[in-house]
C-alpha atoms as a PDB file:
ATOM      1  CA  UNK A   1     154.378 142.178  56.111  1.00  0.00           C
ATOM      2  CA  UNK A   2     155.346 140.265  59.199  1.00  0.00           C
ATOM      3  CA  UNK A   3     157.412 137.114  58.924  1.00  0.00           C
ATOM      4  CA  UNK A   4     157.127 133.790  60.422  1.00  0.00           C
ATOM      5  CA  UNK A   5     160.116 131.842  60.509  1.00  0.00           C
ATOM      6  CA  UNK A   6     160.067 128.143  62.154  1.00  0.00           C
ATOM      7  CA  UNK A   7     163.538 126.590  62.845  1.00  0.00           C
ATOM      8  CA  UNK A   8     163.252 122.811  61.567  1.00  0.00           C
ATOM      9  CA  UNK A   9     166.451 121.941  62.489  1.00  0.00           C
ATOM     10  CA  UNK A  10     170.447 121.777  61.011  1.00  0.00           C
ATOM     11  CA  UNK A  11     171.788 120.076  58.423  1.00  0.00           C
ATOM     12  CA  UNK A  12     175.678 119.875  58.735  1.00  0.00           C
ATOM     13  CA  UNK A  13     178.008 119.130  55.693  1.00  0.00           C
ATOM     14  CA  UNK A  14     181.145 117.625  56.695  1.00  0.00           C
ATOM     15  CA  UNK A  15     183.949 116.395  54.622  1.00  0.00           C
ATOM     16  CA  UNK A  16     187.878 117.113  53.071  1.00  0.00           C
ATOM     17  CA  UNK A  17     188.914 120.270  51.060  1.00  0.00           C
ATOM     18  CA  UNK A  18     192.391 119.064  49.371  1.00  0.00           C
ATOM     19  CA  UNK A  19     194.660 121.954  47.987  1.00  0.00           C
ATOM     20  CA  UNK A  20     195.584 120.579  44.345  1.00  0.00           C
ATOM     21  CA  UNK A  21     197.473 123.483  43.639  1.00  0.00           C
ATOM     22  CA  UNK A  22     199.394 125.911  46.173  1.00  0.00           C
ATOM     23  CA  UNK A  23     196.777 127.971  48.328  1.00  0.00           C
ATOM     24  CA  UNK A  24     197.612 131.656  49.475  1.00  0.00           C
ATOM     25  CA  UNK A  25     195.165 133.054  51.932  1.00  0.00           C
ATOM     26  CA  UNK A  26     196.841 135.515  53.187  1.00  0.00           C
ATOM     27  CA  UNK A  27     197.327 137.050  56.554  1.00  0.00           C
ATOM     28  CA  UNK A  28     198.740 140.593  56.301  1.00  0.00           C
ATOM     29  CA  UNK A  29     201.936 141.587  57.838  1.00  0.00           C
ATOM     30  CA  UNK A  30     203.071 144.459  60.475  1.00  0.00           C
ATOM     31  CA  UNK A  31     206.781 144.158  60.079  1.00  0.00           C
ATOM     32  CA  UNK A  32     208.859 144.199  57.340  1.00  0.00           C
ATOM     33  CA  UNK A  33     211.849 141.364  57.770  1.00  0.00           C
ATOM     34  CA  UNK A  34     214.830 141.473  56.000  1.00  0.00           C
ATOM     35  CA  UNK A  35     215.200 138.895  53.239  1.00  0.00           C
ATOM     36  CA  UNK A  36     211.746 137.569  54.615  1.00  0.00           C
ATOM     37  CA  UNK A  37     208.353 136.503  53.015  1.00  0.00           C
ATOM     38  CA  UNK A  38     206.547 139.360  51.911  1.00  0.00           C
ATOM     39  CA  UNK A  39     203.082 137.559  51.636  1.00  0.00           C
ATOM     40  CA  UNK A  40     202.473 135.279  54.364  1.00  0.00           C
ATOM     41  CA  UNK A  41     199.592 132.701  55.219  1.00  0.00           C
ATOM     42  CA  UNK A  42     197.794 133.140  57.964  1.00  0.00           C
ATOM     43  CA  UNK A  43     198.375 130.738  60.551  1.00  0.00           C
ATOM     44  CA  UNK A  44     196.081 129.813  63.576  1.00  0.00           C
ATOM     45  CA  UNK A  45     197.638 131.637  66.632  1.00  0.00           C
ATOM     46  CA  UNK A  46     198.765 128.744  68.879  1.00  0.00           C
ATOM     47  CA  UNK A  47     199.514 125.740  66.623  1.00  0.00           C
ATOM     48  CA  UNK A  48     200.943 127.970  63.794  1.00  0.00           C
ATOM     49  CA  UNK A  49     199.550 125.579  61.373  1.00  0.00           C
ATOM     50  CA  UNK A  50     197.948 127.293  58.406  1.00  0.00           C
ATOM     51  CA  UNK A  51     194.311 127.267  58.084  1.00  0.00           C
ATOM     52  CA  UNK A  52     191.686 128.654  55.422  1.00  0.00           C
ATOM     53  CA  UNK A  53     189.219 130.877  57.559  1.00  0.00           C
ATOM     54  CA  UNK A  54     185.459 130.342  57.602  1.00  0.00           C
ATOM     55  CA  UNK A  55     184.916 133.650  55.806  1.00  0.00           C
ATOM     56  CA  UNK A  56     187.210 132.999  52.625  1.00  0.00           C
ATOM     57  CA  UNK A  57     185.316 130.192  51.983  1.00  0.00           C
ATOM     58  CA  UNK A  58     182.196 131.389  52.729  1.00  0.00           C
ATOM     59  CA  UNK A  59     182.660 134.625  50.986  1.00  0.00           C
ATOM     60  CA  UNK A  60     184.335 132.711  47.573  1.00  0.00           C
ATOM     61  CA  UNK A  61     181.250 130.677  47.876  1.00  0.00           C
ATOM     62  CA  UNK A  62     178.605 133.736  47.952  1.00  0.00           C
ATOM     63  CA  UNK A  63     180.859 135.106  44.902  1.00  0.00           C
ATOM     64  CA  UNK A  64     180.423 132.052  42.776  1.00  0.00           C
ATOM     65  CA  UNK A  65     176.531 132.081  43.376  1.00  0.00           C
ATOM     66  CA  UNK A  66     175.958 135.299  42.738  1.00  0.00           C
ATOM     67  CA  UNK A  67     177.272 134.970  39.351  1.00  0.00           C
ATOM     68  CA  UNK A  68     175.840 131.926  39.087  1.00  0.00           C
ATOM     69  CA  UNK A  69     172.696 133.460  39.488  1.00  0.00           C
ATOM     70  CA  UNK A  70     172.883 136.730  37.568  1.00  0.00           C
ATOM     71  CA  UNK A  71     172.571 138.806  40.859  1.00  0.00           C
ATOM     72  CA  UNK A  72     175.095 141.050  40.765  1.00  0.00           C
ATOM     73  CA  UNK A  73     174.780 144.934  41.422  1.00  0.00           C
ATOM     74  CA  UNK A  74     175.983 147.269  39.411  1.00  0.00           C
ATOM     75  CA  UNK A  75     177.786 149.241  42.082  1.00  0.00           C
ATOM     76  CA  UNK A  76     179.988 146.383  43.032  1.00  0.00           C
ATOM     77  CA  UNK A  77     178.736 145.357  46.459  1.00  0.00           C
ATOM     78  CA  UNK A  78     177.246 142.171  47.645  1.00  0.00           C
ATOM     79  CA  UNK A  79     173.923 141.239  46.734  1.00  0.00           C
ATOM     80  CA  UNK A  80     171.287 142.397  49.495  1.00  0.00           C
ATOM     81  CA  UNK A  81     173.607 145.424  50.932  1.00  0.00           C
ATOM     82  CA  UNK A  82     170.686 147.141  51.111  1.00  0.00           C
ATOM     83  CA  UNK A  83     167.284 147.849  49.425  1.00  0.00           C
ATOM     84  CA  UNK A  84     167.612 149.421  46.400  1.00  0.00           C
ATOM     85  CA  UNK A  85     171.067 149.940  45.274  1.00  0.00           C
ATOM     86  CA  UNK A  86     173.412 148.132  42.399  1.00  0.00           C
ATOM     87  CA  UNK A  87     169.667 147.481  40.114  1.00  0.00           C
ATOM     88  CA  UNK A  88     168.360 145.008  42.939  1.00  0.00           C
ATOM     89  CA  UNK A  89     164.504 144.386  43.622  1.00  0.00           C
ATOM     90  CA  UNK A  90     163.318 142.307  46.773  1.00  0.00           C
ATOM     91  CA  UNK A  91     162.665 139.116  46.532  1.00  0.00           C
ATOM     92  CA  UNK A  92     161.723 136.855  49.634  1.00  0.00           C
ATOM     93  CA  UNK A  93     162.249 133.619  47.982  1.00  0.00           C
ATOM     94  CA  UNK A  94     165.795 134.545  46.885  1.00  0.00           C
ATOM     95  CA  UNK A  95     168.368 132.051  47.321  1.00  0.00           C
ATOM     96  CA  UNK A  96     171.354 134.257  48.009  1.00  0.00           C
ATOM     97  CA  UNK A  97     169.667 136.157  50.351  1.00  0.00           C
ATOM     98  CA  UNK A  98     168.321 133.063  51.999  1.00  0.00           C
ATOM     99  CA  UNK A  99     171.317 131.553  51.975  1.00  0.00           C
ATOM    100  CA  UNK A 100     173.718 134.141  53.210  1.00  0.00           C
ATOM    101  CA  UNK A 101     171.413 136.447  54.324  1.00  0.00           C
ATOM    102  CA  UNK A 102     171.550 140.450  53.502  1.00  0.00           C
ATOM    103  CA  UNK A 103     171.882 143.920  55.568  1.00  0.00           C
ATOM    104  CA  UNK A 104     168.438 145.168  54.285  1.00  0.00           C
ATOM    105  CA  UNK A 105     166.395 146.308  56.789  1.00  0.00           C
ATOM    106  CA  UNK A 106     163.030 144.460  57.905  1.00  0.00           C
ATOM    107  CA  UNK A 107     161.287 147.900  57.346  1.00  0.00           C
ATOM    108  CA  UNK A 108     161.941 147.824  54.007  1.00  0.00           C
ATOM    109  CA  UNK A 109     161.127 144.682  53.687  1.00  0.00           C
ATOM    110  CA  UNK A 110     157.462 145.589  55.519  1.00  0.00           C
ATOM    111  CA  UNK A 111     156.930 148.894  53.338  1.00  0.00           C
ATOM    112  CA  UNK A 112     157.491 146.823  49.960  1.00  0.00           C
ATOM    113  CA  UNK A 113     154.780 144.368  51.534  1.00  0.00           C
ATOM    114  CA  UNK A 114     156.824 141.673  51.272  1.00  0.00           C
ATOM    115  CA  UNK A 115     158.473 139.297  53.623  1.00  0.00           C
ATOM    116  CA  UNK A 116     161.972 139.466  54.576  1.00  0.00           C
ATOM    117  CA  UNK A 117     164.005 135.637  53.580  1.00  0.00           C
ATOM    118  CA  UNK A 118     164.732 135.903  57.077  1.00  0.00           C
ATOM    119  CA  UNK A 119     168.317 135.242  59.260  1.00  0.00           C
ATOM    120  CA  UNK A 120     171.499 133.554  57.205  1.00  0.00           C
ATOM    121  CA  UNK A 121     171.181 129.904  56.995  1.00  0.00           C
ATOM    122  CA  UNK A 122     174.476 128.610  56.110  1.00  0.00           C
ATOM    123  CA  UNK A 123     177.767 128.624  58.528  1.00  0.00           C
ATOM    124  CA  UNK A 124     180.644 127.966  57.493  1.00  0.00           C
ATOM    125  CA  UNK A 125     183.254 127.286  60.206  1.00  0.00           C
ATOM    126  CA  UNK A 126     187.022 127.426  59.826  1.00  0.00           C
ATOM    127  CA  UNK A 127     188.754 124.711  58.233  1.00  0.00           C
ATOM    128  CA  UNK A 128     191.981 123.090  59.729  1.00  0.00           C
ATOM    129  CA  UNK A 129     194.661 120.784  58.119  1.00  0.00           C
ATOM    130  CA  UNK A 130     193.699 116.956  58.744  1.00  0.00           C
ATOM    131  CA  UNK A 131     195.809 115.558  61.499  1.00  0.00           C
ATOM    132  CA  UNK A 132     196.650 112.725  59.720  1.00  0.00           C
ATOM    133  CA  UNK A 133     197.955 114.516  56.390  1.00  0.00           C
ATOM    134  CA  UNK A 134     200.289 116.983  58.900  1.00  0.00           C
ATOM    135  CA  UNK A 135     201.584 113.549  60.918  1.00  0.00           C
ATOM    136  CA  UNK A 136     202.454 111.865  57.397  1.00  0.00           C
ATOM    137  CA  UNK A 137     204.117 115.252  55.745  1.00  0.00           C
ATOM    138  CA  UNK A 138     205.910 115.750  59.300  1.00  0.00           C
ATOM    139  CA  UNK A 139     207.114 112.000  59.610  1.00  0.00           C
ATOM    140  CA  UNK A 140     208.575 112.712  56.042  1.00  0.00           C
ATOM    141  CA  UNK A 141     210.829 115.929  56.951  1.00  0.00           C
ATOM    142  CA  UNK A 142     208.131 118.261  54.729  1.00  0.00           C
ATOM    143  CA  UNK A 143     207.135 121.423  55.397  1.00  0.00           C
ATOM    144  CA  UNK A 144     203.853 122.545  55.441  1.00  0.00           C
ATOM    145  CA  UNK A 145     204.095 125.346  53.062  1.00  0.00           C
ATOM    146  CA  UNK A 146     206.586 126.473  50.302  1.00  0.00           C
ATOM    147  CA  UNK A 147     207.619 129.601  49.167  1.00  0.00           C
ATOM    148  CA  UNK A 148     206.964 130.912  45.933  1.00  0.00           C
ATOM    149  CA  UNK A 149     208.879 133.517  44.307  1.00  0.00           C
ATOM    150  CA  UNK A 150     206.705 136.138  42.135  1.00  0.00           C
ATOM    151  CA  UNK A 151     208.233 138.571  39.536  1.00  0.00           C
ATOM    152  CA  UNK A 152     206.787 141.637  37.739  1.00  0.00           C
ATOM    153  CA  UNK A 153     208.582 141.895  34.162  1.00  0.00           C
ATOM    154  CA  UNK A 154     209.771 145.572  32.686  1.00  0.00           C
ATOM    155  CA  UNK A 155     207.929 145.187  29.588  1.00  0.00           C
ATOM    156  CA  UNK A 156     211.035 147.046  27.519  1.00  0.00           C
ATOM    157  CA  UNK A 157     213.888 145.782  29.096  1.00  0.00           C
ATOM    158  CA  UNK A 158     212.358 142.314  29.454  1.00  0.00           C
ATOM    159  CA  UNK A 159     213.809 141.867  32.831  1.00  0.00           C
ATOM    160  CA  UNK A 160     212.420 141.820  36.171  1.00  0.00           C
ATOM    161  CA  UNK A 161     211.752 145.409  37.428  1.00  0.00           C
ATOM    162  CA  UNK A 162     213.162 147.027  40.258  1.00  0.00           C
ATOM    163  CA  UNK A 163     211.843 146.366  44.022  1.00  0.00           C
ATOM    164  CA  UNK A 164     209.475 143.742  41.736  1.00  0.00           C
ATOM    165  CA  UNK A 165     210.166 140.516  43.052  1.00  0.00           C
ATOM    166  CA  UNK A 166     208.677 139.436  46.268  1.00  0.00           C
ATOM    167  CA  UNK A 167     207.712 136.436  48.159  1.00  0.00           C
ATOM    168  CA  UNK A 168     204.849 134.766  48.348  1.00  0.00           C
ATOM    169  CA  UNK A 169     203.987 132.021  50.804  1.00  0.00           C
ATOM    170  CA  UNK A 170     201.665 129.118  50.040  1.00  0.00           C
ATOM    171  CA  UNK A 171     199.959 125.629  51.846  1.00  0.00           C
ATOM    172  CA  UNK A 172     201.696 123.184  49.812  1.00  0.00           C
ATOM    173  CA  UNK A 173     199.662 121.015  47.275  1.00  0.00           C
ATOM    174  CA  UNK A 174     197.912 118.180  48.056  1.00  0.00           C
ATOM    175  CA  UNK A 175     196.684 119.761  51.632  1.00  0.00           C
ATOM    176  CA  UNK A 176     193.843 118.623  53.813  1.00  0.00           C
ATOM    177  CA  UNK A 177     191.493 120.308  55.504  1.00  0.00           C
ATOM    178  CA  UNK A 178     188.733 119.262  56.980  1.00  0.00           C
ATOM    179  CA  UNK A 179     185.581 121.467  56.428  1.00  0.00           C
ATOM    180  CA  UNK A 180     182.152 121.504  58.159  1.00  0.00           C
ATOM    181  CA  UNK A 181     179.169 123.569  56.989  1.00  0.00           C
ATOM    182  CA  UNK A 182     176.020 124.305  58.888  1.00  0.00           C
ATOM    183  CA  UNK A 183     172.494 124.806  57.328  1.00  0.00           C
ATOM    184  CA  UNK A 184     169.755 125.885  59.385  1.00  0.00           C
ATOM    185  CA  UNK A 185     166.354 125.292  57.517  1.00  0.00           C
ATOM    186  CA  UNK A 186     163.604 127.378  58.777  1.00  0.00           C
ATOM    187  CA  UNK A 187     160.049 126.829  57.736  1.00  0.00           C
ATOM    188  CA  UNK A 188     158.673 130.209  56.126  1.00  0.00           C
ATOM    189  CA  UNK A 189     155.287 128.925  55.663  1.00  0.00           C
ATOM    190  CA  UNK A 190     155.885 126.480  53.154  1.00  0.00           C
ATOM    191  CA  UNK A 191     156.726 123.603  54.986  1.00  0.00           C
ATOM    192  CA  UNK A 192     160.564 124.288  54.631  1.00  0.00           C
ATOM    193  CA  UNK A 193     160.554 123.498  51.138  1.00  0.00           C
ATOM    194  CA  UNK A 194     162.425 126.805  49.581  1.00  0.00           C
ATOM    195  CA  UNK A 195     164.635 126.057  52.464  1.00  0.00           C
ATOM    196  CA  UNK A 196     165.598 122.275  50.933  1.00  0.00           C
ATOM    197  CA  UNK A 197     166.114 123.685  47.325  1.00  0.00           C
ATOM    198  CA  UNK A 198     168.981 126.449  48.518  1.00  0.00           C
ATOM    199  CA  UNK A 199     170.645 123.875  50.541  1.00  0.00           C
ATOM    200  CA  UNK A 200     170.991 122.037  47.215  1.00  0.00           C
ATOM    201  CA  UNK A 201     171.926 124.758  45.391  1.00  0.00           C
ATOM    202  CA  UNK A 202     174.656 125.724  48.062  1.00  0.00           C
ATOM    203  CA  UNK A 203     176.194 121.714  47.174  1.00  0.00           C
ATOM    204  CA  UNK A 204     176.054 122.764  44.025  1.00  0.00           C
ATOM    205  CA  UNK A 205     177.707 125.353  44.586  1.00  0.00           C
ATOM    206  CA  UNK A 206     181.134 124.114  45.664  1.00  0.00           C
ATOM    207  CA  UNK A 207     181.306 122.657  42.225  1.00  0.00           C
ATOM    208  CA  UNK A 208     181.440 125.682  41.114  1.00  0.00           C
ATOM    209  CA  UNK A 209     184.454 126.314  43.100  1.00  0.00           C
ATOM    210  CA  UNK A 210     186.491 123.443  42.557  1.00  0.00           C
ATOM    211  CA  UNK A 211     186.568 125.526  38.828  1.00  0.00           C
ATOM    212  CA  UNK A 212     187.519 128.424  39.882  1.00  0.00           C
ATOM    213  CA  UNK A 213     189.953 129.038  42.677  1.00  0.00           C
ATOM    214  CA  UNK A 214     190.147 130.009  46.732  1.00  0.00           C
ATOM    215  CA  UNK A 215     192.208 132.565  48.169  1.00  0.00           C
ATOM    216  CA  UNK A 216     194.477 134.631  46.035  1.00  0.00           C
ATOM    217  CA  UNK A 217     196.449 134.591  42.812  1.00  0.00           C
ATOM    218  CA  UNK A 218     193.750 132.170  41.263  1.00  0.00           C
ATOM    219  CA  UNK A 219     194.133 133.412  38.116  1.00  0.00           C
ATOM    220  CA  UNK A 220     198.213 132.340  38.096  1.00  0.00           C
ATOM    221  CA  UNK A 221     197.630 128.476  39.286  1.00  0.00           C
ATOM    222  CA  UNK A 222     196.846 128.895  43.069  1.00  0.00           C
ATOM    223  CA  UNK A 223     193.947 128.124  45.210  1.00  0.00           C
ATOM    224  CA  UNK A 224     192.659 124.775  42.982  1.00  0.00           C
ATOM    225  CA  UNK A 225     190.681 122.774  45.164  1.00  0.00           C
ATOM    226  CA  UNK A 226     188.235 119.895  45.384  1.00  0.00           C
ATOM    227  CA  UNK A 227     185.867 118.637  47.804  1.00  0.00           C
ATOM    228  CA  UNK A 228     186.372 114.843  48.897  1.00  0.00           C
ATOM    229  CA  UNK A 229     184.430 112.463  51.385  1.00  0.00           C
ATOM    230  CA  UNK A 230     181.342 115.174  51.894  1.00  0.00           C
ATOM    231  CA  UNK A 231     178.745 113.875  54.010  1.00  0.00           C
ATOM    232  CA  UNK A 232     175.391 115.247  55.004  1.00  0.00           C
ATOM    233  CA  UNK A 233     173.516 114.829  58.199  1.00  0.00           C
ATOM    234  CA  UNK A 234     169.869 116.280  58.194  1.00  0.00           C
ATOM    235  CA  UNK A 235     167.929 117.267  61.265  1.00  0.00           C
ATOM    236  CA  UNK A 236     165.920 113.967  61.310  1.00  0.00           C
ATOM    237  CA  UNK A 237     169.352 112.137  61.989  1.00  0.00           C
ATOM    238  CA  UNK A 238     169.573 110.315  58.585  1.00  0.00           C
ATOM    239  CA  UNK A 239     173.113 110.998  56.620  1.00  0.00           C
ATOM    240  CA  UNK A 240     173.994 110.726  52.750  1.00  0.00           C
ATOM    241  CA  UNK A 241     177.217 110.667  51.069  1.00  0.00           C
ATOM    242  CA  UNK A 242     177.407 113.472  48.601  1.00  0.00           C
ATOM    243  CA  UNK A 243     179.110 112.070  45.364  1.00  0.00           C
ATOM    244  CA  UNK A 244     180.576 113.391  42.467  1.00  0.00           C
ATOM    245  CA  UNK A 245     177.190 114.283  40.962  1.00  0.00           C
ATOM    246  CA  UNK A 246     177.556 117.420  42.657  1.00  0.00           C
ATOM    247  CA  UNK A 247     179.693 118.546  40.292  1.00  0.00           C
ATOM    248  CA  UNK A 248     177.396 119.699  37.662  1.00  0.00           C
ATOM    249  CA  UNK A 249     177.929 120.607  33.721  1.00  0.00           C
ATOM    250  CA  UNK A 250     175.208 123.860  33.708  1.00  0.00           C
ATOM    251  CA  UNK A 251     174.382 125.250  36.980  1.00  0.00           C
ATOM    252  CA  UNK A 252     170.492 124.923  37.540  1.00  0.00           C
ATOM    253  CA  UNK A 253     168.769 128.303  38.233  1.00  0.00           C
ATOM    254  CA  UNK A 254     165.289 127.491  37.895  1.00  0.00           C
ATOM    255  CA  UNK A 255     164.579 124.405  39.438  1.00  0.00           C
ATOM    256  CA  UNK A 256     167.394 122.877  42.178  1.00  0.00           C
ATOM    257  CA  UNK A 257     169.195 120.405  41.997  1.00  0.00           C
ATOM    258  CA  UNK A 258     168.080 117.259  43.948  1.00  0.00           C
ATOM    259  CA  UNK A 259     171.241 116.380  45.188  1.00  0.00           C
ATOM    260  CA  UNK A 260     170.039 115.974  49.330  1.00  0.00           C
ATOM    261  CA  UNK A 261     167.349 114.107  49.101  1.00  0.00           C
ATOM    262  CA  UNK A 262     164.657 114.515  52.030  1.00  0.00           C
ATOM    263  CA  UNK A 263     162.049 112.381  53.598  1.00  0.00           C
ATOM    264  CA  UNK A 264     158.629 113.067  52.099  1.00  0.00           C
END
């Protein structure tokens, strides 16, 4: 079944990210330096600032939801890598796949009879450090990052084992970043309203996050975060602050959130 897909417009999420606890994203290394970190950040390739890449957040974000949700396949992939795989059926009105779109093919979509959710909605673009927060840590004599030393314990001899310490590199707390997401809501026939209700569920959705973690080692104290100063702009040119509502107790599944309100 064909698909008809009418671009309304963009709504674009801007705001702060702070690091409340040291954040490792890392950046893989080609050398091995003597005495060195073992587990750098990655750092953008002219400033050498650190920076958290468009597609950890993204990708942490698409993990939280999917959970959220109860979509996730059996074989371990991401929900919509294809048709039929991992125990998933297709669904149109999907909010993952609407929201970060999917690798399943439109013929599949056409020989189920269904319409496909059509192209990914949300972008998420890199996010650098503030250049206020990096004048004000520099002005101090701070670094930017720290180093953090990790050990793996012999579990008889109670002492670290051999070749298992190494180095880990991390954005100091109390980072800033400034973030910007794009939404593009399409109209699929229904005035754009499905559209409206994943957008609030993606808002939602970074609540989720700041209770979990970003980048690596979450599970050992790294990669807290919370989302400051968020502000929406919607295609019609109005903006509204996003507050700490956002943060929610039980993640709605059934109905969304109305956290962005639109015009009627």
């Amino acid at each position: 079944m064909a698909s008809v897909h009418r671009l309304q417009g963009v709504a674009r999420i801007t705001g702060r990210m702070i690091a409340r606890t040291g954040l490792h994203i890392g950046a893989g290394k080609d050398t091995v330096d003597i005495g060195g970190i073992d587990l750098p950040v990655i750092r953008h390739p002219h400033t050498r600032e650190p920076y958290v890449p468009g597609s950890s957040l993204k990708g942490k974000l698409r993990f939280m939801l999917e959970w959220a949700f109860g979509h996730v396949r059996t074989d371990g992939r991401a929900w919509g890598f294809d048709a039929r795989g991992g125990g998933q059926a297709l669904d149109p009105e999907d909010p993952i796949l609407r929201i970060f779109g999917s690798s399943i093919p439109r013929k599949d979509w056409e020989s189920a009879n269904k319409k496909d959710p059509g192209p990914t909605r949300l972008v998420v673009r890199d996010a650098f450090l503030d250049p206020d927060w990096v004048k004000t840590v520099e002005e101090r004599g701070l670094a930017l990052t720290e180093e953090k030393m990790e050990v793996s314990i012999d579990r008889i001899a109670g002492k670290a084992l051999d070749g298992g310490l190494r180095r880990t590199e991390r954005v100091v707390a109390g980072a800033t970043f400034e973030i910007e997401l794009a939404f593009r809501l399409y109209d699929t026939e229904d005035g754009g309203k499905r559209d409206r209700e994943c957008l609030n569920w993606l808002v939602a959705g970074l609540g989720l996050l700041e209770q979990d973690a970003l980048g690596g080692s979450g599970s050992r104290g790294y990669g807290r975060v919370s989302f400051e100063d968020l502000l929406v702009r919607l295609p019609d040119g109005s903006e509204q602050k996003i507050e700490t509502r956002h943060r929610l107790n039980r993640f709605p599944t059934d109905v969304a959130p109305a956290i962005v309100r639109f015009a009627a």
